[in-house]
Protein backbone atom coordinates (compact mmCIF):
# COMPACT_ATOMS: atom_id res chain seq x y z
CA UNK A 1 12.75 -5.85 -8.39
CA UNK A 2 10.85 -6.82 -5.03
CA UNK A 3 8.76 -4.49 -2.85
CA UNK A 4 8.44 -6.42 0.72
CA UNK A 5 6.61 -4.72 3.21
CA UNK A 6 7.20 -5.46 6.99
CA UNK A 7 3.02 -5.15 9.06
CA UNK A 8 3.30 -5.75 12.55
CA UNK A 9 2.21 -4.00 16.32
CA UNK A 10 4.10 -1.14 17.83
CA UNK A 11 7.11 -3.16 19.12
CA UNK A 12 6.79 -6.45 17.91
CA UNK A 13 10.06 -6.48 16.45
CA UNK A 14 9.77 -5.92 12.86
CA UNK A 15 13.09 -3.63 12.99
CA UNK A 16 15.27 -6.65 13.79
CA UNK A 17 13.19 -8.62 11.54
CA UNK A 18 14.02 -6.34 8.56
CA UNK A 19 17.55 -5.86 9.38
CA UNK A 20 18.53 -9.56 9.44
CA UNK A 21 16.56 -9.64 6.52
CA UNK A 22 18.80 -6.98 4.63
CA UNK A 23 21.86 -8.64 6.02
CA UNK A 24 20.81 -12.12 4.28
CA UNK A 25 19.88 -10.33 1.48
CA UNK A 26 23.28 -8.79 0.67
CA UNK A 27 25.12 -11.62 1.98
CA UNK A 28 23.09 -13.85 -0.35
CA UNK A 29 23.39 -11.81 -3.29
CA UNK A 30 27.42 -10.98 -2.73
CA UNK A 31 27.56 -14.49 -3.17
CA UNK A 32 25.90 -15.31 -6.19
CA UNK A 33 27.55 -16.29 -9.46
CA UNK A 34 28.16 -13.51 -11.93
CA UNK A 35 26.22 -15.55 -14.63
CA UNK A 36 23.35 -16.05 -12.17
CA UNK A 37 20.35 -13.57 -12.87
CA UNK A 38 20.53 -10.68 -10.13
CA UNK A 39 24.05 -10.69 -9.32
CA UNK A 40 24.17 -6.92 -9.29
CA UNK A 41 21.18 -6.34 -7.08
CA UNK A 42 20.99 -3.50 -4.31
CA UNK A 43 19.03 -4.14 -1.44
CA UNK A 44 17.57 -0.24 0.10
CA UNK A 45 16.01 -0.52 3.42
CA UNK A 46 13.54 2.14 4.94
CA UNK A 47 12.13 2.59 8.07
CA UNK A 48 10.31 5.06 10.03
CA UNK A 49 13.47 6.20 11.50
CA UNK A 50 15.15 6.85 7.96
CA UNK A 51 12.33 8.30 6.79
CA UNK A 52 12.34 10.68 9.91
CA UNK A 53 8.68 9.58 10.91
CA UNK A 54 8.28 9.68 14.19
CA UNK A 55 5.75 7.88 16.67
CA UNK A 56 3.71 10.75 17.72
CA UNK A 57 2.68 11.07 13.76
CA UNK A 58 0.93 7.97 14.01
CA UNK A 59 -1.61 10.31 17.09
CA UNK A 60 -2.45 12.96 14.08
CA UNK A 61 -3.87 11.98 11.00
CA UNK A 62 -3.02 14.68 9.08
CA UNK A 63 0.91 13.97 10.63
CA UNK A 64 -0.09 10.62 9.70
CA UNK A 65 -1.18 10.78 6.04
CA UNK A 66 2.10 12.77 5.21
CA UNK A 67 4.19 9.30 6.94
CA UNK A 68 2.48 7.31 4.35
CA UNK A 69 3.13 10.06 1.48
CA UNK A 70 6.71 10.17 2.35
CA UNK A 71 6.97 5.97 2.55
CA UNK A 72 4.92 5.86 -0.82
CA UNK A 73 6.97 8.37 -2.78
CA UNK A 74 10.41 6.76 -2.05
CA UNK A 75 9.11 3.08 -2.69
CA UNK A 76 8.17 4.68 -6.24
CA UNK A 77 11.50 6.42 -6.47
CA UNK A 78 12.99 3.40 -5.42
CA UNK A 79 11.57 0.41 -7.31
CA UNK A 80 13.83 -0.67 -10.11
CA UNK A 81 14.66 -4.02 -11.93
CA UNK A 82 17.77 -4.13 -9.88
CA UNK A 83 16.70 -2.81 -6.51
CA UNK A 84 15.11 -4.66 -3.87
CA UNK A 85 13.15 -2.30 -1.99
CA UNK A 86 12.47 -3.11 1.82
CA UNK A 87 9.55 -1.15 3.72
CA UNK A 88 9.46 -1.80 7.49
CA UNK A 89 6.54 0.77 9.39
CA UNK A 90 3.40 -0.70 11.04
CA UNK A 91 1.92 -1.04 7.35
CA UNK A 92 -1.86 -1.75 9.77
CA UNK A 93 -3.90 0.16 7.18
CA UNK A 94 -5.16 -2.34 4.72
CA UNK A 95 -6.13 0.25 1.83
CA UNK A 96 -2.15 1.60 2.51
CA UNK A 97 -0.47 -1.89 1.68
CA UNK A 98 -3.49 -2.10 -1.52
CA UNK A 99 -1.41 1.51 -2.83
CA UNK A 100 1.78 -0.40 -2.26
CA UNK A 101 0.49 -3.45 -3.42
CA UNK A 102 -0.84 -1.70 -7.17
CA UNK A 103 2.84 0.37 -7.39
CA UNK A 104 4.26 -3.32 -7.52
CA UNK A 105 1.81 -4.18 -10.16
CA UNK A 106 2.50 -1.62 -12.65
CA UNK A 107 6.25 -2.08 -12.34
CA UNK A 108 6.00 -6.25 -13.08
CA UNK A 109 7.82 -6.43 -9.94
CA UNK A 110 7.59 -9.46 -7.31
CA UNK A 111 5.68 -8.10 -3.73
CA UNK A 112 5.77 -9.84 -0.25
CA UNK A 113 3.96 -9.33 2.85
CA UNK A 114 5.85 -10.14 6.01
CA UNK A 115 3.39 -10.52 9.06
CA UNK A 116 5.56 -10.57 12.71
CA UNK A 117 3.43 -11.20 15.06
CA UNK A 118 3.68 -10.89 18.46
CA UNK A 119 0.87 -10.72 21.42
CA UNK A 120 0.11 -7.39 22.74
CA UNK A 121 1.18 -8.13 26.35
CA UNK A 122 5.03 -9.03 24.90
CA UNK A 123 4.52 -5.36 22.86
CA UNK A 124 3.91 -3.76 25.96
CA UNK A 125 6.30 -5.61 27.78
CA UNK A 126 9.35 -4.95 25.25
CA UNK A 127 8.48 -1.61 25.26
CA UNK A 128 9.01 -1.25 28.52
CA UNK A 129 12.09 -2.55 28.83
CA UNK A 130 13.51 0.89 26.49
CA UNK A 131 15.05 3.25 28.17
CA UNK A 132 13.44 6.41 28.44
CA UNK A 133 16.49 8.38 26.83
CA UNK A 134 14.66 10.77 24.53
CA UNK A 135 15.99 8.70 21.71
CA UNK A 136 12.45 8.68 20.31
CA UNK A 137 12.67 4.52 20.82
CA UNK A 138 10.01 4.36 23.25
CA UNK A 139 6.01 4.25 22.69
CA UNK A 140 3.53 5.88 25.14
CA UNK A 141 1.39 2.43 25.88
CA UNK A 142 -1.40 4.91 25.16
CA UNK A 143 -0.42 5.15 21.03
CA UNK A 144 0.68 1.18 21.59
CA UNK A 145 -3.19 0.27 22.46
CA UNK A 146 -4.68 2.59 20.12
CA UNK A 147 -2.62 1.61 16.99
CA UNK A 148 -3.52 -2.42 18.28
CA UNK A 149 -7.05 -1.63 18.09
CA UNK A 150 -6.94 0.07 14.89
CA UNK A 151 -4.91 -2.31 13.06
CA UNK A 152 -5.67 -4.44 10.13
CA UNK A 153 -4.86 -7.48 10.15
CA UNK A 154 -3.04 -8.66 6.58
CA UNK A 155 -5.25 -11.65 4.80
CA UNK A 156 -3.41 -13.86 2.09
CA UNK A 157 -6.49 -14.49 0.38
CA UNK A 158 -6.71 -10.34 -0.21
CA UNK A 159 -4.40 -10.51 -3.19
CA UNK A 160 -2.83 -7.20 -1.45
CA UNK A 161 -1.66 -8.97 1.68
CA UNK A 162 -0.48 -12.13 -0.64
CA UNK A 163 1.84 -13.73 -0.54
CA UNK A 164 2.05 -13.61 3.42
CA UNK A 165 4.42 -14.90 5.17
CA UNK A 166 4.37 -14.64 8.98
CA UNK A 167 6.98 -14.42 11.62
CA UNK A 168 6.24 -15.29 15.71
CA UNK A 169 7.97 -13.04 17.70
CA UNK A 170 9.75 -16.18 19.14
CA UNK A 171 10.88 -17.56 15.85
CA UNK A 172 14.53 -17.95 16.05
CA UNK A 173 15.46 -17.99 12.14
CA UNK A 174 14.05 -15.93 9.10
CA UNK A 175 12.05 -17.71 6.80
CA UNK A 176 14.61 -16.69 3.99
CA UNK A 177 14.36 -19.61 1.55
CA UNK A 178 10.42 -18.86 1.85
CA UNK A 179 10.91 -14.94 1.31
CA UNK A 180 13.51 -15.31 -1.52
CA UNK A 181 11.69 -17.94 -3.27
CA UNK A 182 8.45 -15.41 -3.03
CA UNK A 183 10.22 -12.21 -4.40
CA UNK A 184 13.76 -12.29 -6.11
CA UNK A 185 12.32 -15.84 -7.88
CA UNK A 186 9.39 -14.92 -8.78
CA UNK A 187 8.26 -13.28 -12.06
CA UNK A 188 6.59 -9.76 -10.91
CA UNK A 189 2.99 -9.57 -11.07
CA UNK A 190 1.13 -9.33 -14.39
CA UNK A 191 -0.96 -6.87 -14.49
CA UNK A 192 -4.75 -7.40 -15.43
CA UNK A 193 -7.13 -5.71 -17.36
CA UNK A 194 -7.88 -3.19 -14.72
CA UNK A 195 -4.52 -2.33 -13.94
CA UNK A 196 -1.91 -2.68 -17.15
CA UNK A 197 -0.34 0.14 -18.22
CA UNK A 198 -0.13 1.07 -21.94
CA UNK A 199 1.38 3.53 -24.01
CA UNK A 200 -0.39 6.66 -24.60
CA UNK A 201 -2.51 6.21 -27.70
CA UNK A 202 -5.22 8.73 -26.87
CA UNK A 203 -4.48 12.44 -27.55
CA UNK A 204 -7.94 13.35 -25.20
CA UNK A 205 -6.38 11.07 -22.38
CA UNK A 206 -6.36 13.76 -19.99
CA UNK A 207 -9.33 15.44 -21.09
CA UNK A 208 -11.03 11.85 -20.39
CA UNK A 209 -9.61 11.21 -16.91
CA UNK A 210 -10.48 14.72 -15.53
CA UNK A 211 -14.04 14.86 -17.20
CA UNK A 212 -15.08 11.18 -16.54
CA UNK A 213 -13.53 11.60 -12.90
CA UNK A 214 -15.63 14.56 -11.98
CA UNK A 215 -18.24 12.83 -13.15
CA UNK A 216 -18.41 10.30 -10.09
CA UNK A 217 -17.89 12.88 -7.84
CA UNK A 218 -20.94 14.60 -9.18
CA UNK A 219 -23.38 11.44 -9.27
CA UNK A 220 -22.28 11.26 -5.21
CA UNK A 221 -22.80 14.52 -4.74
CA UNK A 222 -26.63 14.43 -6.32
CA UNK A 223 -27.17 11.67 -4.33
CA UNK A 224 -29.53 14.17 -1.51
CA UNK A 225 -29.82 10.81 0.95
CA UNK A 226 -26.67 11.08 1.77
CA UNK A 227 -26.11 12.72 5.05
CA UNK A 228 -23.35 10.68 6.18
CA UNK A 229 -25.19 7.42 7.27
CA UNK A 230 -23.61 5.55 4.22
CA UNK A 231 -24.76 3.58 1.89
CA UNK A 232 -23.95 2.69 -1.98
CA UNK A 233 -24.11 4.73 -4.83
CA UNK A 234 -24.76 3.03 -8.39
CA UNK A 235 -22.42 4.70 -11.03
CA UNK A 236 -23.18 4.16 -14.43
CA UNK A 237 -20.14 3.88 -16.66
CA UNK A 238 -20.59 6.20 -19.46
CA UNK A 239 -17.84 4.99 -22.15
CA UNK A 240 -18.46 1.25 -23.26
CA UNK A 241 -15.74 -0.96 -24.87
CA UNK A 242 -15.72 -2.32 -28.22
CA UNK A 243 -16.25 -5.41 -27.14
CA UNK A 244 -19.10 -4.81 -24.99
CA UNK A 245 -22.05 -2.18 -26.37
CA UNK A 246 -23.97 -2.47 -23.42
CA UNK A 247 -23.65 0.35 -19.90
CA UNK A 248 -21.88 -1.06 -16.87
CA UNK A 249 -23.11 0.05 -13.09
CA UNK A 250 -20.55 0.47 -10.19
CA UNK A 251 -21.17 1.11 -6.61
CA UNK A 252 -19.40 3.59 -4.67
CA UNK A 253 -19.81 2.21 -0.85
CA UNK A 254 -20.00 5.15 0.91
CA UNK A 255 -18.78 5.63 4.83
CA UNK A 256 -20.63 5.72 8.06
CA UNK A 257 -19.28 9.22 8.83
CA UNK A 258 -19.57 12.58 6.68
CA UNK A 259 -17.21 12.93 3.67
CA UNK A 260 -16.96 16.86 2.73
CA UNK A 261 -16.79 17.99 -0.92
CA UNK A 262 -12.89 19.22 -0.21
CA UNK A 263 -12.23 15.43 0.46
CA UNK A 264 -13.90 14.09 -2.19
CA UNK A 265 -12.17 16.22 -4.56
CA UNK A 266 -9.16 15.74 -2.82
CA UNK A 267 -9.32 12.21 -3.45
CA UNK A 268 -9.92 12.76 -7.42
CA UNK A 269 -7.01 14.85 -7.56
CA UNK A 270 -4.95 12.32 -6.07
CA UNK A 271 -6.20 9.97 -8.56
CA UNK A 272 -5.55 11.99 -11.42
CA UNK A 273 -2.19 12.84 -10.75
CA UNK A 274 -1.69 8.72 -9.94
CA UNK A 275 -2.62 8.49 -13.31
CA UNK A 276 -1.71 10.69 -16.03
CA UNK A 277 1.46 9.33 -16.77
CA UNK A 278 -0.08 5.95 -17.29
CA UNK A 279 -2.96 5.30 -19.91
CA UNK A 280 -5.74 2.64 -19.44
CA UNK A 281 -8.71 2.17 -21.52
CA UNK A 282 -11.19 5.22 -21.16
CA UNK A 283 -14.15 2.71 -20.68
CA UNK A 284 -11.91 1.36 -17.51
CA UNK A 285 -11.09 4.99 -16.09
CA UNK A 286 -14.44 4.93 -14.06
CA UNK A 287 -14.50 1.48 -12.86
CA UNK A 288 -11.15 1.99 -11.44
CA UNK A 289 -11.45 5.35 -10.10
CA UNK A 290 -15.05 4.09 -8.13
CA UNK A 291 -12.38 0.80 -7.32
CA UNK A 292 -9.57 3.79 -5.70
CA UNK A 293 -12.71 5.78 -3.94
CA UNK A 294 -13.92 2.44 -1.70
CA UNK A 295 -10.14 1.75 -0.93
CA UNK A 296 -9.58 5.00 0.33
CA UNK A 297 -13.22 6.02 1.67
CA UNK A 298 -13.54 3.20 3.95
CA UNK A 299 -9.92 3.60 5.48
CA UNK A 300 -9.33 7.02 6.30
């Protein structure tokens, strides 16, 4: 059933948001009719605070990368045809919500963005207004500013961030007709070409994803311009389809700052063990895997 994510600033309310949003949820669902589709649905909220994620990770990457790993693995554990599955963090990193967005995809499932926005100066202002208990409530207006100027802001027309629907922080009701209509109504999202799952039909799967993988790594790693200036990085796709003799070329975009061996092969790794449970077309493993590298190289 429905992955929504909740984006928003550091204090912008998105944890009230999310909660009323639960509330409406169950109430709406307790109140169905048995014979209506969904009646036995289970609405699981998590939030920084369940997840035990606490600000200061969002001041270390590496602290920071493990939040996300944490809030990735139970939306996966999570996602069922009768679970609604309710993410509330800052969500700011655009290539972070894609992840989500592609877990929703595989399942079939329904996906919503909910934007809350609220101006910086009411942020800052609510913030302030927490005590200082040691609760771990309160933001240092320090993180607050960074995380603003480091957030993402969610586009509908990036199929990712769609469908969006935003909240001002002075809105007085939920948009729930909106949000239910865009999730628990909605058939999930087909999967494409690119992305559909099948059934594994290839005995050499494996073999393929690990050998065609290390392949891209190896064209960017003969590439001897690359000094960490960026640039792009034409891949040639080695496996053709039936239905189309001829090579394909991909570009890797590369980032304006170094990227180390370790990381590179850290990032096929990852992809690899995304993956080899699920089986694509070989002649679509490197085309996808060059599609994961520019999400992730250009938002780390």
């Amino acid at each position: 059933m429905p992955l929504i994510l909740f984006t928003g600033y550091p204090c912008s309310s998105k944890s009230k948001w999310s909660l009323k949003l639960k509330n409406e949820l169950e109430s709406k669902i307790k109140n169905l009719k048995p014979s209506e589709q969904g009646y036995n649905y289970k609405v699981i909220l998590h939030t920084d605070e369940s997840l035990g994620i606490s600000h200061e990770s969002y001041r270390d990457s590496n602290k920071e990368k493990s939040a996300r790993g944490a809030q990735i693995s139970v939306v996966k554990r999570d996602l069922s045809k009768n679970n609604i599955v309710i993410l509330d963090s800052l969500n700011y990193i655009k290539g972070f919500r894609y992840q989500l967005h592609c877990e929703s995809k595989a399942l079939s499932t329904p996906y919503c963005l909910i934007h809350v926005i609220s101006p910086s100066e009411i942020c800052f202002k609510w913030n302030d207004e927490i005590a200082d208990d040691g609760s771990g409530r309160k933001w240092d207006n320090e993180l607050i500013k960074n995380l603003i100027m480091r957030y993402e802001e969610p586009d509908a027309a990036n199929r990712w961030d769609s469908p969006l629907i935003p909240i001002s922080y002075d809105d007085t009701e939920l948009p729930f007709d909106e949000i239910w209509d865009s999730t628990v109504l909605k058939k999930g999202l087909k999967p494409n070409n690119a992305t559909v799952l099948k059934p594994a039909i290839s005995t050499n799967f494996l073999q393929e994803l690990d050998k065609l993988t290390n392949y891209v790594i190896n064209k960017i790693l003969e590439n001897n311009t690359y000094g960490g200036n960026g640039g792009e990085i034409k891949i040639e796709n080695t496996v053709s389809s039936s239905q189309n003799k001829n090579k394909d070329f991909y570009i890797v975009n590369l980032p304006s700052h170094t990227i180390s061996i370790a990381q590179l092969q850290r990032y096929r790794r990852s992809y690899v063990s995304l993956n080899r449970m699920r089986t694509v077309d070989i002649d679509r493993i490197i085309p996808l895997f060059v599609e994961y590298l520019n999400n992730n190289l250009n938002n780390d």
